[in-house]
Protein backbone atom coordinates (compact mmCIF):
# COMPACT_ATOMS: atom_id res chain seq x y z
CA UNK A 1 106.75 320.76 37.99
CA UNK A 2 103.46 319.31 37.53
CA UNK A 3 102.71 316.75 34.65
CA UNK A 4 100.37 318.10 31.65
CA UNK A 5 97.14 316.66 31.53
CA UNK A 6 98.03 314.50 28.55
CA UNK A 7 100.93 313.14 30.31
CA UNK A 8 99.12 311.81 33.10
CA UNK A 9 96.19 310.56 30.74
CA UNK A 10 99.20 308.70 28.59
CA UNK A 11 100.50 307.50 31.47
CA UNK A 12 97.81 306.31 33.11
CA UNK A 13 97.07 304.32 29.98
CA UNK A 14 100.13 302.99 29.75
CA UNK A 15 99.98 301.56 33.57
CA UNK A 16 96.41 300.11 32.52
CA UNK A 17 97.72 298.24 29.36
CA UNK A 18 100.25 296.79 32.15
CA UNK A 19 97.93 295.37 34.32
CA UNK A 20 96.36 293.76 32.08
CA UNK A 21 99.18 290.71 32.39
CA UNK A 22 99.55 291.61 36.25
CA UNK A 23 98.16 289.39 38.81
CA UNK A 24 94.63 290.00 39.88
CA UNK A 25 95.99 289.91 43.36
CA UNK A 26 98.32 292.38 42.59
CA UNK A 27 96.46 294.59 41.13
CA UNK A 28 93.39 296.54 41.20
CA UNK A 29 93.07 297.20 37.92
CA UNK A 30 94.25 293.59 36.97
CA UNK A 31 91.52 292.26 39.16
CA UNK A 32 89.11 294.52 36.95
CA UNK A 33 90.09 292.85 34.04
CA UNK A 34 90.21 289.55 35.54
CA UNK A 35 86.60 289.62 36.11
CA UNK A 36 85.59 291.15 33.02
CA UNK A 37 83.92 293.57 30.88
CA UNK A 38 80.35 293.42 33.16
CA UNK A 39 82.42 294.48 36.31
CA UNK A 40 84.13 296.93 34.41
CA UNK A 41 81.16 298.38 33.63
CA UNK A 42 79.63 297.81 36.31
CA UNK A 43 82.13 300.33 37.80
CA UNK A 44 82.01 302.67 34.80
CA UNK A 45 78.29 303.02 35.88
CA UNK A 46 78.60 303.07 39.54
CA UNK A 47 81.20 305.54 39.37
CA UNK A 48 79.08 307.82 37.11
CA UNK A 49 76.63 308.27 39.36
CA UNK A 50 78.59 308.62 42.08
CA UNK A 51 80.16 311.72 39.89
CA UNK A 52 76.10 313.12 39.55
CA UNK A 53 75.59 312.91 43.34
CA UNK A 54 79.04 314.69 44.06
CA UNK A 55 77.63 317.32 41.92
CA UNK A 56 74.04 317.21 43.04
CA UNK A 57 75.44 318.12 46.48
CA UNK A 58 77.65 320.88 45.53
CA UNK A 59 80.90 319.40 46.62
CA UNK A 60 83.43 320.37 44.45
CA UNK A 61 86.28 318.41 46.41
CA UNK A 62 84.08 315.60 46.04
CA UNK A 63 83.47 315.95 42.60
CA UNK A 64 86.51 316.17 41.52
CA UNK A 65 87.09 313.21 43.32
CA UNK A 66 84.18 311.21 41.83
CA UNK A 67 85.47 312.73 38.33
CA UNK A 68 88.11 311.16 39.10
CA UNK A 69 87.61 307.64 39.60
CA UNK A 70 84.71 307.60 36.41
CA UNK A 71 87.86 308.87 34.70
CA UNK A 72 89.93 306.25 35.98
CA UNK A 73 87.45 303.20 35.43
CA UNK A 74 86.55 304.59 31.49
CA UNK A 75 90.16 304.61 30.99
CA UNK A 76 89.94 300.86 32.35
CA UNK A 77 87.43 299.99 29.76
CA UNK A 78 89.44 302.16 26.94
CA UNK A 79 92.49 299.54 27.88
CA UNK A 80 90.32 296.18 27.76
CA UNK A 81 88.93 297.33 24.40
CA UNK A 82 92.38 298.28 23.39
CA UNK A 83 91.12 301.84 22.47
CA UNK A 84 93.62 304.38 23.59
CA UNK A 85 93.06 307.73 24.79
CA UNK A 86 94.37 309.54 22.15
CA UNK A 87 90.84 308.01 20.08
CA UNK A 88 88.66 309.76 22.56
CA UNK A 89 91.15 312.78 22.59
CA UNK A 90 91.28 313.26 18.89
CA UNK A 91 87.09 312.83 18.53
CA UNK A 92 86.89 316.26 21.04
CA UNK A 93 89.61 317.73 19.12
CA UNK A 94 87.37 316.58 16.08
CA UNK A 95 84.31 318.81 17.83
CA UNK A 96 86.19 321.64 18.44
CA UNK A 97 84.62 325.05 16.89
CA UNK A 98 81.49 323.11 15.89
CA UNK A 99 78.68 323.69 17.14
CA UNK A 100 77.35 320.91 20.04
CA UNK A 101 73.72 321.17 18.30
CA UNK A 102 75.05 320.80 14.54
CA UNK A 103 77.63 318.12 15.28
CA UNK A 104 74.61 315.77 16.92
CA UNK A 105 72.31 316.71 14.21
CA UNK A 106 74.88 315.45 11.88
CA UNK A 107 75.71 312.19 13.44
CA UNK A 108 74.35 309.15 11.02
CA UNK A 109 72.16 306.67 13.50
């Protein structure tokens, strides 16, 4: 049986709040953290586009792919900022049966 989606978002989050007391040689994620919040973003950016060429080029195995890894390094950046997934999960749930327009429009700036 295959995992939901939320389990392997929770769990994934759970092995990233892990690493963050691994060994950066142990770890890739540890050696993310060990290097700090401009490499993790660094990644978070380089893995975004990555995701838009994927796309650009009509790959869908390498999108998905790409998706995967942005997915993986924002979830790296949720965990250094102590944010967990359920924040980001709640905010769409939040947005659900609004409109995309009037929920922009009403955000304060």
């Amino acid at each position: 049986m295959n995992p939901s989606p939320a389990d392997v978002l929770l769990d994934l989050q759970k092995v990233l709040q892990e690493r963050k007391s691994a060994p950066a040689d142990k770890s890739y994620a540890a050696s993310l953290y060990a290097k700090g919040l401009d490499t993790i973003l660094k990644k978070v950016g380089e893995e975004a586009a990555e995701t838009i060429i994927a796309a650009k080029n009509q790959d869908s195995s390498a999108l998905v792919y790409e998706v995967a890894d942005l997915w993986y390094h924002v979830m790296v950046l949720l965990a250094d900022k102590d944010i967990p997934v359920t924040a980001v999960t709640d905010e769409l749930a939040r947005r659900m049966g609004t409109s995309g327009l009037a929920e922009k429009a009403a955000r304060t700036k």
